[in-house]
Protein backbone atom coordinates (compact mmCIF):
# COMPACT_ATOMS: atom_id res chain seq x y z
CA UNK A 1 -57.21 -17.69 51.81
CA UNK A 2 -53.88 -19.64 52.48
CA UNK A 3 -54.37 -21.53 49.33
CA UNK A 4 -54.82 -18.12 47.32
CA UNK A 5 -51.85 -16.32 48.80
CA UNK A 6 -49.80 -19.09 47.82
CA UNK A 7 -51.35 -18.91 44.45
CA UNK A 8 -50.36 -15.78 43.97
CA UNK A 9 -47.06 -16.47 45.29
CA UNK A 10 -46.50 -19.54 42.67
CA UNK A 11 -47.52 -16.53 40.03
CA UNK A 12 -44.74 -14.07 41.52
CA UNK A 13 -42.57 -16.44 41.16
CA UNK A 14 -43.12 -17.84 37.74
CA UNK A 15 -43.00 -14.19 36.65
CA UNK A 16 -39.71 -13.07 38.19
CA UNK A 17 -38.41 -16.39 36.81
CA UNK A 18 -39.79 -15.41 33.29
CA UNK A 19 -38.40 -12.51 33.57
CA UNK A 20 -35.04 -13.33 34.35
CA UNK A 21 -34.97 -15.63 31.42
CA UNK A 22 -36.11 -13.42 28.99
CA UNK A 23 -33.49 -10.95 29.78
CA UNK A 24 -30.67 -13.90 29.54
CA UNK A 25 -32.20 -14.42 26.18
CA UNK A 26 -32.76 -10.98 24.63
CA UNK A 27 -29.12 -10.18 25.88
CA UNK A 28 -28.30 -13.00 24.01
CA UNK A 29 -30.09 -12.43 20.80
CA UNK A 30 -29.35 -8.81 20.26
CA UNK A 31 -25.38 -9.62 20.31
CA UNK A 32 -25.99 -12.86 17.79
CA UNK A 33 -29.18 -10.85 15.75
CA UNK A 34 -30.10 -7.34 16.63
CA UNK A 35 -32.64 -5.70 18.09
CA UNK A 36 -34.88 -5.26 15.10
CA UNK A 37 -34.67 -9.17 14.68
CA UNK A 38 -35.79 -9.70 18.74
CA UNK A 39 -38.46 -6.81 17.93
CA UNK A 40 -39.96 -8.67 15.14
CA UNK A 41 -39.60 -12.28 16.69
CA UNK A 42 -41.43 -10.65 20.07
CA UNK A 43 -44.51 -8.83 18.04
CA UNK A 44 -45.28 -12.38 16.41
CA UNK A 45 -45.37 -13.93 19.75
CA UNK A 46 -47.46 -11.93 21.47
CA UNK A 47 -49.40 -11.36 18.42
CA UNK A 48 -49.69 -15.52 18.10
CA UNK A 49 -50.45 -14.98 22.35
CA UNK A 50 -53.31 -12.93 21.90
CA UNK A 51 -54.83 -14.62 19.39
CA UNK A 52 -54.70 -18.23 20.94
CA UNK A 53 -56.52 -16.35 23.90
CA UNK A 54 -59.07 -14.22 21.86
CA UNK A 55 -60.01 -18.02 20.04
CA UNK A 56 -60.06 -19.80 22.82
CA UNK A 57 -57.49 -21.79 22.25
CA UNK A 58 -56.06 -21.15 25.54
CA UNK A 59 -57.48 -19.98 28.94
CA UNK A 60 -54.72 -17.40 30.34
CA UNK A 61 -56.27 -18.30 34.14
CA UNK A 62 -56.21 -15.11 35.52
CA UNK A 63 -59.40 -15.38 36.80
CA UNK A 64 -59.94 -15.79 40.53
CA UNK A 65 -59.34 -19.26 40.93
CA UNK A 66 -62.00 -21.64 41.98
CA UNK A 67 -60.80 -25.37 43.84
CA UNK A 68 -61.60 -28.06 41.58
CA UNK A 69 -64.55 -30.25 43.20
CA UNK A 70 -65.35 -33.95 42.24
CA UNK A 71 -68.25 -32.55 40.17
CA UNK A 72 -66.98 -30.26 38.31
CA UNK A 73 -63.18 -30.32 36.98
CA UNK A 74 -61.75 -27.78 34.51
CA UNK A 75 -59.46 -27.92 31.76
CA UNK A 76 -56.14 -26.92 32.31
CA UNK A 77 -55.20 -23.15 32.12
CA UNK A 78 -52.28 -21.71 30.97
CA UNK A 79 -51.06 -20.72 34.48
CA UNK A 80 -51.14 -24.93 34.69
CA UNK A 81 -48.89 -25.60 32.17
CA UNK A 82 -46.76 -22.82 32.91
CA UNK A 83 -46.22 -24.37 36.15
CA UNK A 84 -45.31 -27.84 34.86
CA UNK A 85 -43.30 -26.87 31.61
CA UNK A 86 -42.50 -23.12 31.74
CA UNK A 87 -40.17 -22.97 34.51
CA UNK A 88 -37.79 -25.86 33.87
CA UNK A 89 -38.01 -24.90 30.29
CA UNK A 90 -36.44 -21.46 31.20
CA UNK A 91 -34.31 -22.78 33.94
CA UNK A 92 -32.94 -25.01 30.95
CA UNK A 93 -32.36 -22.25 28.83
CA UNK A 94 -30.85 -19.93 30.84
CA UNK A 95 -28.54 -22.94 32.34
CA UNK A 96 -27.30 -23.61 28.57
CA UNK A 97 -26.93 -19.70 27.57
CA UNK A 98 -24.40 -18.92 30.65
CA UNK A 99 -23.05 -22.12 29.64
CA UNK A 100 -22.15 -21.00 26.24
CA UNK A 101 -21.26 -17.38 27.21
CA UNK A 102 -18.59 -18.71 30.01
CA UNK A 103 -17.01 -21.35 27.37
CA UNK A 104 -17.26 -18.13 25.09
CA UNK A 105 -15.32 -16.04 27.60
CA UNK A 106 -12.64 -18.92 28.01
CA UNK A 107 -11.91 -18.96 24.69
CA UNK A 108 -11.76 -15.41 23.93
CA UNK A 109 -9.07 -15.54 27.27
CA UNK A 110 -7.06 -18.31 25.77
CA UNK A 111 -7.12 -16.86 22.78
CA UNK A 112 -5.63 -13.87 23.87
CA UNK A 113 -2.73 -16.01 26.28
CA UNK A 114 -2.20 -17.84 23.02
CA UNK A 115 -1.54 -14.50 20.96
CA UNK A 116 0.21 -13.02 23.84
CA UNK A 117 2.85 -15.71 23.92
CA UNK A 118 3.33 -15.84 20.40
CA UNK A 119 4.53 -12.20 20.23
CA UNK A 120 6.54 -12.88 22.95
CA UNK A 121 8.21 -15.36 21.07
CA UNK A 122 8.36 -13.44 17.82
CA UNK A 123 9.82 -10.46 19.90
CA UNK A 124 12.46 -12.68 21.39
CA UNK A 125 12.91 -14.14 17.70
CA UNK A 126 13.57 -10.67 16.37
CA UNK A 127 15.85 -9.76 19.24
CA UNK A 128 18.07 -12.32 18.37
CA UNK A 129 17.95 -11.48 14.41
CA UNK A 130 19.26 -8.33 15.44
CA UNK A 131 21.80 -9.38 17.98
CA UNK A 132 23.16 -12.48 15.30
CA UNK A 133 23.22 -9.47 12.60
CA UNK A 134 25.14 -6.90 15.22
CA UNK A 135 27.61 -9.74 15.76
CA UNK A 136 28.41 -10.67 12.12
CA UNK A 137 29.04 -7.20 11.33
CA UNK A 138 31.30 -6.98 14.35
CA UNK A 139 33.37 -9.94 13.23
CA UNK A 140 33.24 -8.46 9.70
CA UNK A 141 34.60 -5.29 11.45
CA UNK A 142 37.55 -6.72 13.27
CA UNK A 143 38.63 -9.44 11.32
CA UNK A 144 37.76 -9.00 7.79
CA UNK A 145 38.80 -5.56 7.45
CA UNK A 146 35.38 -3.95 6.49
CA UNK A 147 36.41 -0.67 6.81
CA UNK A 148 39.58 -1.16 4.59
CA UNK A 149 37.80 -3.13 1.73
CA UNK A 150 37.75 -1.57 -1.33
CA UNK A 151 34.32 -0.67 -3.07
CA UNK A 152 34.00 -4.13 -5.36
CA UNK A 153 34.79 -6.28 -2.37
CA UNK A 154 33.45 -9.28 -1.35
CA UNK A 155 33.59 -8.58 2.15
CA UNK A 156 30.90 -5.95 1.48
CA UNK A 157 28.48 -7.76 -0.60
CA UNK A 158 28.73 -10.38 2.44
CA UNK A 159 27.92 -7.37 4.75
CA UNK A 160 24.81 -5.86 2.42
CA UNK A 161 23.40 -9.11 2.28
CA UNK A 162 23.22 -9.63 6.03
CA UNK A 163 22.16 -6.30 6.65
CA UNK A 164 18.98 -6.41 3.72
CA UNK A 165 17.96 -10.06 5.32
CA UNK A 166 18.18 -8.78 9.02
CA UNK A 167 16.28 -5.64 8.01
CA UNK A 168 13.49 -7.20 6.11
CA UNK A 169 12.65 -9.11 9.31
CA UNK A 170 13.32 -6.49 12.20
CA UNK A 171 10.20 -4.10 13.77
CA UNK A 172 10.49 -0.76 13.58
CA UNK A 173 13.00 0.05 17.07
CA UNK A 174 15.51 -2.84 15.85
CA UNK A 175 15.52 -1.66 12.00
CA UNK A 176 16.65 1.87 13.91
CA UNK A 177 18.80 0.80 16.30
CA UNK A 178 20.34 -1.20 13.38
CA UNK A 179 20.56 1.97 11.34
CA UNK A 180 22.24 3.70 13.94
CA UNK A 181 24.94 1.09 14.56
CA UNK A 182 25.97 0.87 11.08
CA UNK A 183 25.85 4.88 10.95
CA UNK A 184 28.35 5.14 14.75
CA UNK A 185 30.45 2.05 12.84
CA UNK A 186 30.77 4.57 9.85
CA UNK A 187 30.09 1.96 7.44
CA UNK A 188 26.91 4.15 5.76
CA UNK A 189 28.94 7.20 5.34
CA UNK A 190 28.21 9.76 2.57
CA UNK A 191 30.17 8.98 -0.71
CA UNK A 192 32.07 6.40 0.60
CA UNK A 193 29.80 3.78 2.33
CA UNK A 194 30.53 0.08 3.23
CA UNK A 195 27.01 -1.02 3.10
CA UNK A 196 24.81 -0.31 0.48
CA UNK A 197 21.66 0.62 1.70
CA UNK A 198 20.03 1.05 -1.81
CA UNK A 199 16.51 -0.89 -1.14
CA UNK A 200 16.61 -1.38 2.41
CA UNK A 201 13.58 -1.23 4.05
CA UNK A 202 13.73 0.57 7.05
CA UNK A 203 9.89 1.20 7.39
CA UNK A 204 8.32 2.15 10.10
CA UNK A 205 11.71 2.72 11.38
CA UNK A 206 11.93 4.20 15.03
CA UNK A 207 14.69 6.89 15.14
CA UNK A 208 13.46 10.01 16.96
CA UNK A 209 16.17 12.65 17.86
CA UNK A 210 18.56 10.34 15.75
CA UNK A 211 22.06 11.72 14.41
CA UNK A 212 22.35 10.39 10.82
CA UNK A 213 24.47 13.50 9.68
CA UNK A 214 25.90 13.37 5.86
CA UNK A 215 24.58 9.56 6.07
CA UNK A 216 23.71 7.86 2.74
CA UNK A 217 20.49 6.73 2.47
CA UNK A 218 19.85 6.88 -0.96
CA UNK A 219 16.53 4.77 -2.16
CA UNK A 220 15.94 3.27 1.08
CA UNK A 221 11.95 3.02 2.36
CA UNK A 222 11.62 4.78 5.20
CA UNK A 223 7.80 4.74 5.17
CA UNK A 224 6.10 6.01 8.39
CA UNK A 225 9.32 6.02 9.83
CA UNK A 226 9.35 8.24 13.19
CA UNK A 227 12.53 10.52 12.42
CA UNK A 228 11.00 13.71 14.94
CA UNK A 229 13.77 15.61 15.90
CA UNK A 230 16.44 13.54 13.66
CA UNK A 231 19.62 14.77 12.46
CA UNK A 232 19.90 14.60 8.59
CA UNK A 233 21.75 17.54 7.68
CA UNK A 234 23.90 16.94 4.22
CA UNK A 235 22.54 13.19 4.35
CA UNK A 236 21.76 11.81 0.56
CA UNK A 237 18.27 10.61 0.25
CA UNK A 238 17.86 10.20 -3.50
CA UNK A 239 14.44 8.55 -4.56
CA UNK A 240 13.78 7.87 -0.42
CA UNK A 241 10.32 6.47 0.00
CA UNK A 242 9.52 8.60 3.29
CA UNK A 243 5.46 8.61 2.83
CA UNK A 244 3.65 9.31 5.84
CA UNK A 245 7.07 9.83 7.92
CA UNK A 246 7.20 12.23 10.63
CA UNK A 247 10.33 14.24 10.16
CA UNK A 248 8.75 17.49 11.94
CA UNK A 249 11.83 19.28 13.52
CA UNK A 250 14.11 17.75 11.73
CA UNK A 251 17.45 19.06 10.33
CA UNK A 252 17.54 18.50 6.96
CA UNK A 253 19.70 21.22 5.67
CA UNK A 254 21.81 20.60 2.42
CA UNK A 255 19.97 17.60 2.46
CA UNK A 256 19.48 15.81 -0.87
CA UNK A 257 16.30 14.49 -1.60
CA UNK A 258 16.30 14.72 -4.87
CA UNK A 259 13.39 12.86 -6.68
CA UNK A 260 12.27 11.99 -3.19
CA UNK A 261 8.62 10.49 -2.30
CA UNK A 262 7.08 12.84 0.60
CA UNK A 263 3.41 12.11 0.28
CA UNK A 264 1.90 12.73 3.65
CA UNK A 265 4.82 13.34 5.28
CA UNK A 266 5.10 15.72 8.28
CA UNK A 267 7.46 17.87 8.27
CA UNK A 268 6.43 20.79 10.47
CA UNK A 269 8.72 23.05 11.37
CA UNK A 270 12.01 21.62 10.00
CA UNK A 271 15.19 22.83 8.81
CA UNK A 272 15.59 22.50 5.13
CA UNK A 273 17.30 25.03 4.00
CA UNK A 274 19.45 24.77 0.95
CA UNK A 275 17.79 20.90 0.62
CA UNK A 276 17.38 19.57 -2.75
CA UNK A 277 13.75 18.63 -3.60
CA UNK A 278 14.04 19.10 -6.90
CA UNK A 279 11.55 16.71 -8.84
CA UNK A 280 10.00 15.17 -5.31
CA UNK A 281 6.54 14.30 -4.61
CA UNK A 282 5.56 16.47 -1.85
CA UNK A 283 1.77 15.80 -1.84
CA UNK A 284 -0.43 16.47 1.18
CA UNK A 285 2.92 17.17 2.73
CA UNK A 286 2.50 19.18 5.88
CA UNK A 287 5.47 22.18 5.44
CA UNK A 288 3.87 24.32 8.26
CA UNK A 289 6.27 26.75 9.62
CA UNK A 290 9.19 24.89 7.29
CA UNK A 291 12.50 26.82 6.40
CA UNK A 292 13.01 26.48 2.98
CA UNK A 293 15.26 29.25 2.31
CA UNK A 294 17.32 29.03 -0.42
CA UNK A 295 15.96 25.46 -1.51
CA UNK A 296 16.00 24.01 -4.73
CA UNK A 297 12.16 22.85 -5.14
CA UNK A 298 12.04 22.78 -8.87
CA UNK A 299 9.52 20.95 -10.44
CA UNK A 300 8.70 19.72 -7.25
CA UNK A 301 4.86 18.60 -6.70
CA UNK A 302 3.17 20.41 -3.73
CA UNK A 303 -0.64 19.17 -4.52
CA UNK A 304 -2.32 19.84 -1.39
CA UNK A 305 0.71 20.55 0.84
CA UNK A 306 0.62 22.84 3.38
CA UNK A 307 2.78 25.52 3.49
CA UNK A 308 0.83 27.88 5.94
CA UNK A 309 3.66 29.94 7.43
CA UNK A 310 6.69 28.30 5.86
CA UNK A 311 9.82 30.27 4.85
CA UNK A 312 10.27 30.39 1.14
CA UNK A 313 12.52 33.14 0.98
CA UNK A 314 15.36 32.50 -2.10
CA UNK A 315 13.69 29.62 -2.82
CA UNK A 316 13.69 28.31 -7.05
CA UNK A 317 10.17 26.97 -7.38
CA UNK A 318 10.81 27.35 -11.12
CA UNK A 319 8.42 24.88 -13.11
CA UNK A 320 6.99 23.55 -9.68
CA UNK A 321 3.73 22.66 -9.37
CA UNK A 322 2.23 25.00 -6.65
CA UNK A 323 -0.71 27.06 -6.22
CA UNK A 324 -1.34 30.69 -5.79
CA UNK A 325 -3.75 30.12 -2.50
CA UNK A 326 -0.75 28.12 -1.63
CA UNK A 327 2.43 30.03 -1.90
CA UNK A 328 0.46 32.85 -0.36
CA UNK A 329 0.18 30.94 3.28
CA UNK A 330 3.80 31.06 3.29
CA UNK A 331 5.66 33.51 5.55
CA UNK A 332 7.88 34.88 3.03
CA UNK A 333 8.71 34.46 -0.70
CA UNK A 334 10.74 37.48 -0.45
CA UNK A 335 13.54 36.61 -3.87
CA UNK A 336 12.17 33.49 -4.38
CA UNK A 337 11.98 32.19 -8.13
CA UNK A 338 7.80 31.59 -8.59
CA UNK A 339 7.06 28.42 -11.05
CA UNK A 340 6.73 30.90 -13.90
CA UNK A 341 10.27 32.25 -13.44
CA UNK A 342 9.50 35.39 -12.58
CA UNK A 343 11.56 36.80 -9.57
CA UNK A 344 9.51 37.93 -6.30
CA UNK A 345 10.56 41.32 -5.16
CA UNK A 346 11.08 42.33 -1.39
CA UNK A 347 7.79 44.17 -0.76
C-alpha cells in the first residue's frame, strides 16, 4: 500500500510538473508562432501519442502496477521513462525559457534607458540651438542695428540665415517660442519685416493663444501647427502651408491667405471675416460655426469642407468650387455672391 501511494504520488507530481512546463512553453510559442501553429503542433503529438500506444509501441503504464519479481521482469513503461527523462527534460526547458524571457526583459529595459537618454540629450541639444539663435539675434539687435538696416542689407541676410538653420532643427514649442520672439522684437512685422520668413518651416509649431497680429508670414509651413486661440488678425499668409493646423477660435480677420493651403485644417469657430481666401485649398477643412462675413472666397476649393453652421453672409463665393448640400449647412448666405454670380436675397 505504501509503495502504491507513493506511486501515485511520483505520478502527481510528474503531472503538475508537466503541466507547469507546458504552460511555460505554450506561453512561449503563441507570442513567437500563434495559436493556430501550437494547435496544429499539439494535434500531431497526441495524434503520434495515441498511435505509438494503439501499436504497441509504447505501454502508457497506467495499469495497477505489479512489483517486479526475479521471475518475471517487464519492459519499461512509459511512466518509467517519464520518470528518468521527462522531468529534467522539462525542468531544462522551462530553466532556459525564463532564461531567455528575463534577458528579453533586460533588453527591452535598456533599450528604453538608452532611448530615454538620448532624447534627453537631443532636448538639451535643441535647447541650446534655440538659446545660441535667441542670442545672435540679440547681438544683431543691439549692435548691428537690425532694426535700422535697410531692406538689401547684409545684416539681414545674416539674420534670415540664422533664423531658417535654427528653425529647421527646433521641435514644435522652440520653433514657437522662436516665432514669438522675433514677432515681440518686431523684426517680422507686416510690410516692413527684418527677417524674411518666406520658407521657414515652422511645422508643428506650438503657439496656442499666440498674438501674431498684422505679422508676415507669407509662404511659411505651418503644418499641424497648434495656433487654437491665436491672434492673426490682418497677418499676411500668402501661399501658407497650414494643412492639418488647428486654428479653431482663431482671429483671423482681414487676414490674407490668399492662395493659402488649408487641407484638413480646423478652423471651428473662428473669426475670418473680411479674410482673403481667394484661390486657397480649403479641402476637408472643418469651417463649423466659422464667420465668414464679408470674405473674399473666390475660386476658393471647399471639396468636402464643412461648413455646417458657418456665417456666409456678404460673402463672394463667385467661381468657387462649393456644393449646394454644402452652402446649405451654413447659417446664413443672406447677400452673399453664390459661385454662379448670382446674388442671394435676404429671405
Amino acid at each position: 500500500m505504501e509503495e502504491k501511494g507513493g506511486l501515485a504520488m511520483a505520478r502527481q507530481a510528474i503531472k503538475a510538473t508537466v503541466r507547469q512546463g507546458w504552460q511555460t512553453l505554450r506561453a512561449f510559442l503563441a507570442k513567437r508562432w500563434g495559436w493556430v501553429t501550437i494547435a496544429s503542433i499539439g494535434l500531431i503529438g497526441v495524434a503520434l501519442l495515441v498511435w505509438l500506444i494503439e501499436s504497441g509501441h509504447l505501454d502508457p503504464g497506467l495499469a495497477e502496477y505489479t512489483p517486479p519479481t526475479p521471475a518475471t521482469q517487464r519492459a519499461k513503461t512509459l511512466w518509467d521513462w517519464l520518470n528518468l527523462l521527462l522531468i529534467p527534460l522539462v525542468l531544462a526547458a522551462t530553466a532556459a525559457l525564463l532564461s531567455k524571457e528575463a534577458n528579453r526583459r533586460q533588453r527591452e529595459a535598456e533599450q528604453r534607458r538608452a532611448d530615454t537618454q538620448r532624447e534627453i540629450e537631443a532636448d538639451r541639444w535643441r535647447q541650446s540651438v534655440l538659446q545660441a539663435c535667441l542670442d545672435f539675434l540679440g547681438e544683431l539687435l543691439l549692435k548691428e542695428g537690425l532694426r535700422a538696416s535697410e531692406p538689401e542689407a547684409e545684416v539681414r541676410e545674416v539674420a534670415r540665415a540664422q533664423v531658417l538653420t535654427a528653425l529647421r532643427q527646433l521641435d514644435g514649442k522652440r520653433r514657437g517660442i522662436l516665432l514669438q520672439f522675433l514677432y515681440e522684437s518686431g523684426l517680422i512685422e507686416k510690410g516692413n519685416p527684418f527677417v524674411d520668413l518666406t520658407t521657414a518651416s515652422l511645422q508643428d509649431a506650438h503657439l496656442p493663444l499666440a498674438v501674431l497680429s498684422r505679422a508676415e508670414l507669407r509662404g511659411v509651413n505651418l503644418r499641424g501647427a497648434n495656433l487654437q486661440g491665436a491672434h492673426l488678425n490682418e497677418a499676411d499668409l500668402r501661399g501658407a502651408n497650414l494643412i492639418e493646423a488647428d486654428l479653431s477660435v482663431a482671429n483671423l480677420e482681414r487676414a490674407n491667405l490668399h492662395e493659402a493651403d488649408l487641407r484638413r485644417a480646423n478652423l471651428r469657430g473662428a473669426d475670418l471675416r473680411q479674410v482673403n481666401l481667394f484661390m486657397a485649398v480649403l479641402r476637408g477643412t472643418n469651417l463649423e460655426g466659422a464667420n465668414l462675413a464679408e470674405a473674399d472666397l473666390r475660386r476658393a476649393h471647399f471639396f468636402d469642407a464643412n461648413l455646417a453652421g458657418a456665417n456666409l453672409e456678404a460673402a463672394n463665393l463667385g467661381w468657387a468650387k462649393v456644393t449646394s448640400h454644402q452652402l446649405a449647412q451654413a447659417r446664413s448666405l443672406s447677400r452673399a455672391i453664390l459661385p454662379d454670380g448670382q446674388l442671394q436675397k435676404d429671405p
